[in-house]
N, C-alpha and C. Protein backbone atom coordinates (compact mmCIF):
# COMPACT_ATOMS: atom_id res chain seq x y z
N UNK A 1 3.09 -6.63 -22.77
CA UNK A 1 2.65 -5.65 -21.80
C UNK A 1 1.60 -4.73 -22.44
N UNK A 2 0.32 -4.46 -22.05
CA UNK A 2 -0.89 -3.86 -22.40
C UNK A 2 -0.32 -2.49 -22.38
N UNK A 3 -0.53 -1.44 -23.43
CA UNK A 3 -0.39 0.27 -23.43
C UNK A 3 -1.98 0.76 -23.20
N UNK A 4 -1.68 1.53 -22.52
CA UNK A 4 -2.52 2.74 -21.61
C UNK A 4 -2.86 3.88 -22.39
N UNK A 5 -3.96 4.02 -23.38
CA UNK A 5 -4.74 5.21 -23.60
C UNK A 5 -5.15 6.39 -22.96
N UNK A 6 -5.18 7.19 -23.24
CA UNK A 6 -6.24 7.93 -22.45
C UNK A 6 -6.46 8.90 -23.79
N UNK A 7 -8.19 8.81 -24.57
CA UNK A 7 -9.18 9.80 -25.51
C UNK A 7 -9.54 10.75 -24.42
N UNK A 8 -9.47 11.99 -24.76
CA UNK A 8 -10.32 13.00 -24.31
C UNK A 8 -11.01 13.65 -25.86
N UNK A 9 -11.96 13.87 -25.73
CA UNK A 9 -12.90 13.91 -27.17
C UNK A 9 -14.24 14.23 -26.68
N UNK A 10 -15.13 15.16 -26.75
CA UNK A 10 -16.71 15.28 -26.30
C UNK A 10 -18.00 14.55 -27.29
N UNK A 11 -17.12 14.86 -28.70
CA UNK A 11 -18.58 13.91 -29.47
C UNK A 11 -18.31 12.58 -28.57
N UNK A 12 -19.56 11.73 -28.69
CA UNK A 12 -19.47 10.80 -28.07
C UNK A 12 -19.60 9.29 -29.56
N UNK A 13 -19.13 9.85 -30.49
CA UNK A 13 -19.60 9.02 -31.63
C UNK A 13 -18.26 8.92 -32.13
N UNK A 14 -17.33 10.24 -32.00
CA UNK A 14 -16.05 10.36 -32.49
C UNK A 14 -15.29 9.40 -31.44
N UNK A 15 -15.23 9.65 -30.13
CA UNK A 15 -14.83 9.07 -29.23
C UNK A 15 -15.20 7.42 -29.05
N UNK A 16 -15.93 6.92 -29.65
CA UNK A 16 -16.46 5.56 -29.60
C UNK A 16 -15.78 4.68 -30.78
N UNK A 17 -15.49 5.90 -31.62
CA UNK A 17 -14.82 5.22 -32.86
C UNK A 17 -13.42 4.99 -32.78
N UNK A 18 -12.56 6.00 -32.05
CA UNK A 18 -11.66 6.14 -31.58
C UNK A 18 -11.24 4.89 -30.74
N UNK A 19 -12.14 5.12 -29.94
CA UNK A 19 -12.06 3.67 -28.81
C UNK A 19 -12.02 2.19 -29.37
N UNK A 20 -13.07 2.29 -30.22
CA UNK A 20 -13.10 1.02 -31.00
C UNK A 20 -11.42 0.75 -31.78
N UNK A 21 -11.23 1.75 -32.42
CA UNK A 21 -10.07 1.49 -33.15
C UNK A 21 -8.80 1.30 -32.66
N UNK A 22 -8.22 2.04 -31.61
CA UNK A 22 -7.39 1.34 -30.72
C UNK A 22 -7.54 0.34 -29.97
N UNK A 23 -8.63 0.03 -29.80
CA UNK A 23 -8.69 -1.15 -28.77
C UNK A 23 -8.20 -2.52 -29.69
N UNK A 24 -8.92 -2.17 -30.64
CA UNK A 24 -8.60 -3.17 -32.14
C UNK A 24 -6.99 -3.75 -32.42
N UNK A 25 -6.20 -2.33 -31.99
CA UNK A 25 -4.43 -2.77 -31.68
C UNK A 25 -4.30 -3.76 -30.30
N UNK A 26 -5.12 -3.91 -29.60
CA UNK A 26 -4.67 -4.65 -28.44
C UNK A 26 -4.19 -3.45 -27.06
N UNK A 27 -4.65 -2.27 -27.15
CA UNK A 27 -4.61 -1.24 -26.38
C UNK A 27 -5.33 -0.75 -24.89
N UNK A 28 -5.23 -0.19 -23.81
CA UNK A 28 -6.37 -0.55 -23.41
C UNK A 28 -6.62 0.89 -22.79
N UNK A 29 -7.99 1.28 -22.91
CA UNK A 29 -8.23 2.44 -23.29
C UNK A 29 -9.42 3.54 -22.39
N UNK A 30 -9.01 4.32 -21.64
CA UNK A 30 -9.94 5.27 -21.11
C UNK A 30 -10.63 6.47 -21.96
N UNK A 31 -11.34 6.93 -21.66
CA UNK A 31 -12.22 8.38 -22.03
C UNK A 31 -12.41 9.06 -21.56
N UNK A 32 -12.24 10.57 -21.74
CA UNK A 32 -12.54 11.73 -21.20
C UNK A 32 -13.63 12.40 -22.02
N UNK A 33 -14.11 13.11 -21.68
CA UNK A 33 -15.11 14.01 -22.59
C UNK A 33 -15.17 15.49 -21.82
N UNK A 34 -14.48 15.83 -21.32
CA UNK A 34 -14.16 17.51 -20.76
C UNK A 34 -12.69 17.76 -20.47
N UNK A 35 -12.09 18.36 -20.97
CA UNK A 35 -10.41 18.90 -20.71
C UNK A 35 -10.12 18.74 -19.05
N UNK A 36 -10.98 19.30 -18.22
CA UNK A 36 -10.88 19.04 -16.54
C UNK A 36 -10.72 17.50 -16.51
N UNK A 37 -11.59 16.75 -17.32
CA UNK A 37 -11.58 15.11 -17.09
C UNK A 37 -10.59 14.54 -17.32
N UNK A 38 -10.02 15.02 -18.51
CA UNK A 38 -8.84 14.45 -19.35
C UNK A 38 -7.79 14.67 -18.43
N UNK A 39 -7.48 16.10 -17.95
CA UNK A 39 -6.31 16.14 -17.02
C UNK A 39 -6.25 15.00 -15.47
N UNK A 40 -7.54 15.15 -15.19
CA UNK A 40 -7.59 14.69 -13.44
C UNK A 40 -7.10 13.18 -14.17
N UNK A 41 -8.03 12.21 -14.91
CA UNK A 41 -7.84 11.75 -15.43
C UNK A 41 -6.02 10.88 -15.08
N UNK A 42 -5.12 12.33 -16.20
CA UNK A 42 -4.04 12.05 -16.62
C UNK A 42 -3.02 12.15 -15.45
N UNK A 43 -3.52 13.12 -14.24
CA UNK A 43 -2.57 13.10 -13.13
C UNK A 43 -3.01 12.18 -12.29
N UNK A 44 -3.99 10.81 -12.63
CA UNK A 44 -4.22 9.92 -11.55
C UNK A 44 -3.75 8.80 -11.83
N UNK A 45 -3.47 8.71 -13.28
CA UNK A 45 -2.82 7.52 -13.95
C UNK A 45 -1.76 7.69 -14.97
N UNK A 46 -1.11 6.70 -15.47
CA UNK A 46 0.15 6.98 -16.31
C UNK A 46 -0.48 6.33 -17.88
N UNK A 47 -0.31 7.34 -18.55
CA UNK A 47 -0.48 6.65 -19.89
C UNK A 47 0.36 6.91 -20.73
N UNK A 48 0.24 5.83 -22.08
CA UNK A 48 1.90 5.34 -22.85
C UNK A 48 1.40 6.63 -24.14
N UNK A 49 -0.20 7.20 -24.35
CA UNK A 49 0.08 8.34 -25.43
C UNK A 49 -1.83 8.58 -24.71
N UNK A 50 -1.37 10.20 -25.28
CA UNK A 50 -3.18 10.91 -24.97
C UNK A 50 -3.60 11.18 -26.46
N UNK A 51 -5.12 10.68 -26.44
CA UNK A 51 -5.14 11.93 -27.62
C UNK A 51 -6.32 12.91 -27.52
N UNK A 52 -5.80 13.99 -27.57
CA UNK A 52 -6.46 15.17 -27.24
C UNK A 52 -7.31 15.75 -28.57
N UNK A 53 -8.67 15.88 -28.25
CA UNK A 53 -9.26 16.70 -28.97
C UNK A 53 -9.13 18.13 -28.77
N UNK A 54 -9.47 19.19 -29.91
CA UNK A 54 -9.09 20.82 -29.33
C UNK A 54 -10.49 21.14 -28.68
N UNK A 55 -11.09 21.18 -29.33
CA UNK A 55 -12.53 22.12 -29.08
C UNK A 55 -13.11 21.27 -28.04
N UNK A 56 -12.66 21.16 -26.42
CA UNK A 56 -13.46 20.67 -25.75
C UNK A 56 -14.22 21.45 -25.04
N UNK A 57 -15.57 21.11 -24.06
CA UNK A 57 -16.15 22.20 -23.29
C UNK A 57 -15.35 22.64 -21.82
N UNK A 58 -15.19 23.38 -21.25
CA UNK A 58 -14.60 23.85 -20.38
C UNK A 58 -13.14 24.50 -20.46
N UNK A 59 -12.20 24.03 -20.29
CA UNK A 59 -10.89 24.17 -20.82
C UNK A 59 -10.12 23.70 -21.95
N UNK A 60 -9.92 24.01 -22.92
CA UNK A 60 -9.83 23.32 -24.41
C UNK A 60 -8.48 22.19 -23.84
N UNK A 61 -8.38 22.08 -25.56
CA UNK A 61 -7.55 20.82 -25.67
C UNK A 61 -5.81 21.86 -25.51
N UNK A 62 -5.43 22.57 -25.73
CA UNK A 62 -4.58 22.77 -25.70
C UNK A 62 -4.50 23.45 -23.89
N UNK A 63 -5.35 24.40 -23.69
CA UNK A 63 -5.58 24.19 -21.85
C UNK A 63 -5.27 23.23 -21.25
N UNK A 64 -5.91 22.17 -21.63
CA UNK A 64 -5.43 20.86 -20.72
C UNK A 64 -4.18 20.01 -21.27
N UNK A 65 -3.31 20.31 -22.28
CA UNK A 65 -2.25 19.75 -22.43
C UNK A 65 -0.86 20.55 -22.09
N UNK A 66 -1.36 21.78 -21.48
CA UNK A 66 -0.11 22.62 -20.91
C UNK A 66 -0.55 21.86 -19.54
N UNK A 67 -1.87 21.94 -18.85
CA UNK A 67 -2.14 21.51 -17.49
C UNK A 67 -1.09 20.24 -17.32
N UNK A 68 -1.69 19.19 -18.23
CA UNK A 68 -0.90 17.58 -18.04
C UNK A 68 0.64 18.21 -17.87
N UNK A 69 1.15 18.50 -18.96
CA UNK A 69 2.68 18.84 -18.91
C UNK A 69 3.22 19.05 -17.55
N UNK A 70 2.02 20.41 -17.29
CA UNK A 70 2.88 20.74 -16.16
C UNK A 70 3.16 19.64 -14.64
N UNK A 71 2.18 18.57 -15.32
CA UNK A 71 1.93 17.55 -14.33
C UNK A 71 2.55 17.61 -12.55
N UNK A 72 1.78 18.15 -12.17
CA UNK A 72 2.06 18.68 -10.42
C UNK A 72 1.52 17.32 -9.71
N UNK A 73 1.11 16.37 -10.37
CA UNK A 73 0.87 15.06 -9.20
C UNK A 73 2.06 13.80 -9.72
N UNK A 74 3.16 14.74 -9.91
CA UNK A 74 4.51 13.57 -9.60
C UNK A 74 4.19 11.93 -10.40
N UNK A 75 3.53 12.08 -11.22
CA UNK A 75 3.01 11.08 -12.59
C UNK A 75 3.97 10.89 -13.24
N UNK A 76 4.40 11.97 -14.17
CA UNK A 76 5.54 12.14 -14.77
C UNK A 76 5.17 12.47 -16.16
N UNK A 77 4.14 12.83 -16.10
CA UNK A 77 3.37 12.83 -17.46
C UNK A 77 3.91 13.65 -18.26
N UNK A 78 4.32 14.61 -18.16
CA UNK A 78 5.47 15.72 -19.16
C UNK A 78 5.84 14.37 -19.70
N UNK A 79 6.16 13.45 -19.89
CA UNK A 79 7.04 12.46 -20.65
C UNK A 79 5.94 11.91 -21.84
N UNK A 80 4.33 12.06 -21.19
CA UNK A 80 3.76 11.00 -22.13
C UNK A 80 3.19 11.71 -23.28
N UNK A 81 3.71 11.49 -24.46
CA UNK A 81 2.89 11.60 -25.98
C UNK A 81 1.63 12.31 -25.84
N UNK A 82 1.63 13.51 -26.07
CA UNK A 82 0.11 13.97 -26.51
C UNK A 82 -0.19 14.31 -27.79
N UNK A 83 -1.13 13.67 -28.88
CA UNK A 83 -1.81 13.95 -29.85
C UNK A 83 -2.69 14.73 -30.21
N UNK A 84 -2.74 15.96 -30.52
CA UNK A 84 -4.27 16.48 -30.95
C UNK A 84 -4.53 15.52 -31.99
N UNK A 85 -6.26 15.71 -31.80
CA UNK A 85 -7.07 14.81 -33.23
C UNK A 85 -8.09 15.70 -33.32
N UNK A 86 -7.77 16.33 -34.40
CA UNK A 86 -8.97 17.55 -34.75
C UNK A 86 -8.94 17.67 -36.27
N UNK A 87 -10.12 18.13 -36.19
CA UNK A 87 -10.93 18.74 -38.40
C UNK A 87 -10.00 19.91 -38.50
N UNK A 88 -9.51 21.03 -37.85
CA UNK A 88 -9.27 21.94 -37.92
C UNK A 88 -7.38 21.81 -38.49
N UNK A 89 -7.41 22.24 -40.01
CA UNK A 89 -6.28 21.72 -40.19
C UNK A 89 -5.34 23.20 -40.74
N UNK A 90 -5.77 24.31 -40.23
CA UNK A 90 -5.04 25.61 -40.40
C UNK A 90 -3.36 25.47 -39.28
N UNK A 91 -2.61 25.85 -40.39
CA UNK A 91 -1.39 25.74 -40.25
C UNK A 91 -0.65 26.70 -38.79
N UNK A 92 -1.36 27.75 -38.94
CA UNK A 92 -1.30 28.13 -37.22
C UNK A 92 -1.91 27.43 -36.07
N UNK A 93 -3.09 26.75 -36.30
CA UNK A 93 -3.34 25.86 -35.20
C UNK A 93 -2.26 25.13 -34.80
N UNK A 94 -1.83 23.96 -35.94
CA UNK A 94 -0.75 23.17 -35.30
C UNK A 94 0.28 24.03 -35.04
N UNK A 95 0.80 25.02 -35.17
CA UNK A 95 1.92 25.89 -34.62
C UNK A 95 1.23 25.71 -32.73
N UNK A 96 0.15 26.22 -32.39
CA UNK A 96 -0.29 26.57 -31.28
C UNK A 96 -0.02 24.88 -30.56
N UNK A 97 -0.80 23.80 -31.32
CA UNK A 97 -0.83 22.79 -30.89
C UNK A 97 0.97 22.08 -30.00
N UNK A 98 1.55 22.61 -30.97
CA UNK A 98 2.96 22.22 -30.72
C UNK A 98 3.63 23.21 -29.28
N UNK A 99 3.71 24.42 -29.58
CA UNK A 99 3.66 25.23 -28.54
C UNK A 99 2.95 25.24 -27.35
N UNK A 100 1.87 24.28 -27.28
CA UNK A 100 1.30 24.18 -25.83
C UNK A 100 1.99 22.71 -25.53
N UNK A 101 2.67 22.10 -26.11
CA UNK A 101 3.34 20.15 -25.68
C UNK A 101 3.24 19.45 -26.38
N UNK A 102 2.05 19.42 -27.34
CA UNK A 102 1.43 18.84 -27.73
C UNK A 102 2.53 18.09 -28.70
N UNK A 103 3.05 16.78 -29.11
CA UNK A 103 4.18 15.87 -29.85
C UNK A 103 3.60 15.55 -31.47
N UNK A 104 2.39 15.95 -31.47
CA UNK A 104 2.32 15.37 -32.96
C UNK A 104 0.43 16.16 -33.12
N UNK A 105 -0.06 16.39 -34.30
CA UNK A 105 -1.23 16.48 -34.82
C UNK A 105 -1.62 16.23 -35.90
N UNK A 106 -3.07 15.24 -35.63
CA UNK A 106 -3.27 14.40 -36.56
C UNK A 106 -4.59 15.02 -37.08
N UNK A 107 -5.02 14.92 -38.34
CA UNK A 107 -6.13 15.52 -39.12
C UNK A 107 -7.31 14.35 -38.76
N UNK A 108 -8.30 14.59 -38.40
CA UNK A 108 -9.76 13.76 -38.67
C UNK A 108 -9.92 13.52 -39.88
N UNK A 109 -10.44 12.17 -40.36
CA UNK A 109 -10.95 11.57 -39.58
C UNK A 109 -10.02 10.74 -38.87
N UNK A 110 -10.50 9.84 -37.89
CA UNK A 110 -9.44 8.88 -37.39
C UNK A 110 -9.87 7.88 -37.68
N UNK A 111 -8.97 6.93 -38.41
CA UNK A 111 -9.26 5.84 -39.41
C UNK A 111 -7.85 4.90 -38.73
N UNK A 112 -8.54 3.37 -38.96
CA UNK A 112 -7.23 2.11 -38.69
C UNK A 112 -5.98 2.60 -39.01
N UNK A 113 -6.22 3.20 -40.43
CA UNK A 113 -4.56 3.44 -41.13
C UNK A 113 -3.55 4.00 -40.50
N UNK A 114 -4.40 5.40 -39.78
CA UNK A 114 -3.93 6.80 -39.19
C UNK A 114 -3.56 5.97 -37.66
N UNK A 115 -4.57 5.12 -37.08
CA UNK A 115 -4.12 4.95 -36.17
C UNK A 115 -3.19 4.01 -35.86
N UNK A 116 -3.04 3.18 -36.85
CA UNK A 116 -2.12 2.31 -37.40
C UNK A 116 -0.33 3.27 -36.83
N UNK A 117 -0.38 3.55 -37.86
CA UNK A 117 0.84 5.16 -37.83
C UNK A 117 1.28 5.60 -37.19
N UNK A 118 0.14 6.28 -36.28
CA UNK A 118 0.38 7.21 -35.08
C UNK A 118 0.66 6.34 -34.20
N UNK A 119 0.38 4.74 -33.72
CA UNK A 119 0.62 3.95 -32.55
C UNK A 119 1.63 3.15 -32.95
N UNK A 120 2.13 2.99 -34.30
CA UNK A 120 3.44 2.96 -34.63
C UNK A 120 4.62 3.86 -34.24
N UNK A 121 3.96 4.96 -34.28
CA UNK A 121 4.93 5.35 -33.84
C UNK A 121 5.45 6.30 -32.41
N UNK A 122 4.71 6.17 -31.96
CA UNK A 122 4.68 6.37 -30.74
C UNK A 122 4.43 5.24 -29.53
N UNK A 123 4.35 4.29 -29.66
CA UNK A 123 4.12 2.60 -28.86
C UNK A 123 4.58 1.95 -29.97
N UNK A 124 5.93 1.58 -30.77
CA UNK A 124 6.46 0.52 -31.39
C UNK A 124 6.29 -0.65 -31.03
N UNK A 125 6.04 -0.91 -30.00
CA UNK A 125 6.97 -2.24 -29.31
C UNK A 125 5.32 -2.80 -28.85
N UNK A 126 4.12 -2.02 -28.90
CA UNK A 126 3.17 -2.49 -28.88
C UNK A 126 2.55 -2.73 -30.07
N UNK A 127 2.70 -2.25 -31.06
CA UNK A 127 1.44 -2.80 -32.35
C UNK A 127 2.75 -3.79 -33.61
């Protein structure tokens, strides 16, 4: 059974690499590039993990991962895995990251290994 991505990420170079590299697990994979995108996005479809960048334009990454949570289009998305993937590796961020839903945060870069890991462990039964 194919697992359901969903990148929200604005570089479009970070996000391509990203894409490339999960897809590489056998994954199959959407993009966002604005926190508004990522959410509409996430309340129109069901996905098996997100990964959220912080610093997006409009409503950040942690904005739009309280939004998903609160998931008001009966999705059920409060259930699905959200990842931050950000440079920013100050120890109060991930406090914040965790406190807005967020299940796990991962340091840039995003590399096979990392994503190896992270889709280990969060989609077992897929990689």
């Amino acid at each position: 059974m194919v697992k359901y991505i969903l990148i929200v990420e604005d570089n479009p170079i970070a996000s391509k690499v990203q894409k490339m590299i999960v897809e590489s697990f056998g994954f199959a994979v959407d993009c966002a590039i604005t926190g508004e995108e990522g959410v509409d996005l996430a309340h129109k479809n069901k996905y098996d993990l997100i990964l959220m960048d912080l610093g997006l334009p409009g409503i950040d990454g942690l904005e739009s991962t309280k939004k998903i949570k609160m998931d008001q289009s009966g999705m059920n998305n409060s259930l699905t895995p959200i990842v931050a993937v950000t440079a920013n590796s100050d120890p109060m961020m991930r406090e914040q990251c965790l406190q807005a839903g967020m299940n796990e945060v991962l340091s840039k870069p995003f590399t096979p290994i990392t994503a190896r890991e992270l889709l280990s462990r969060f989609c077992p039964e897929a990689v």
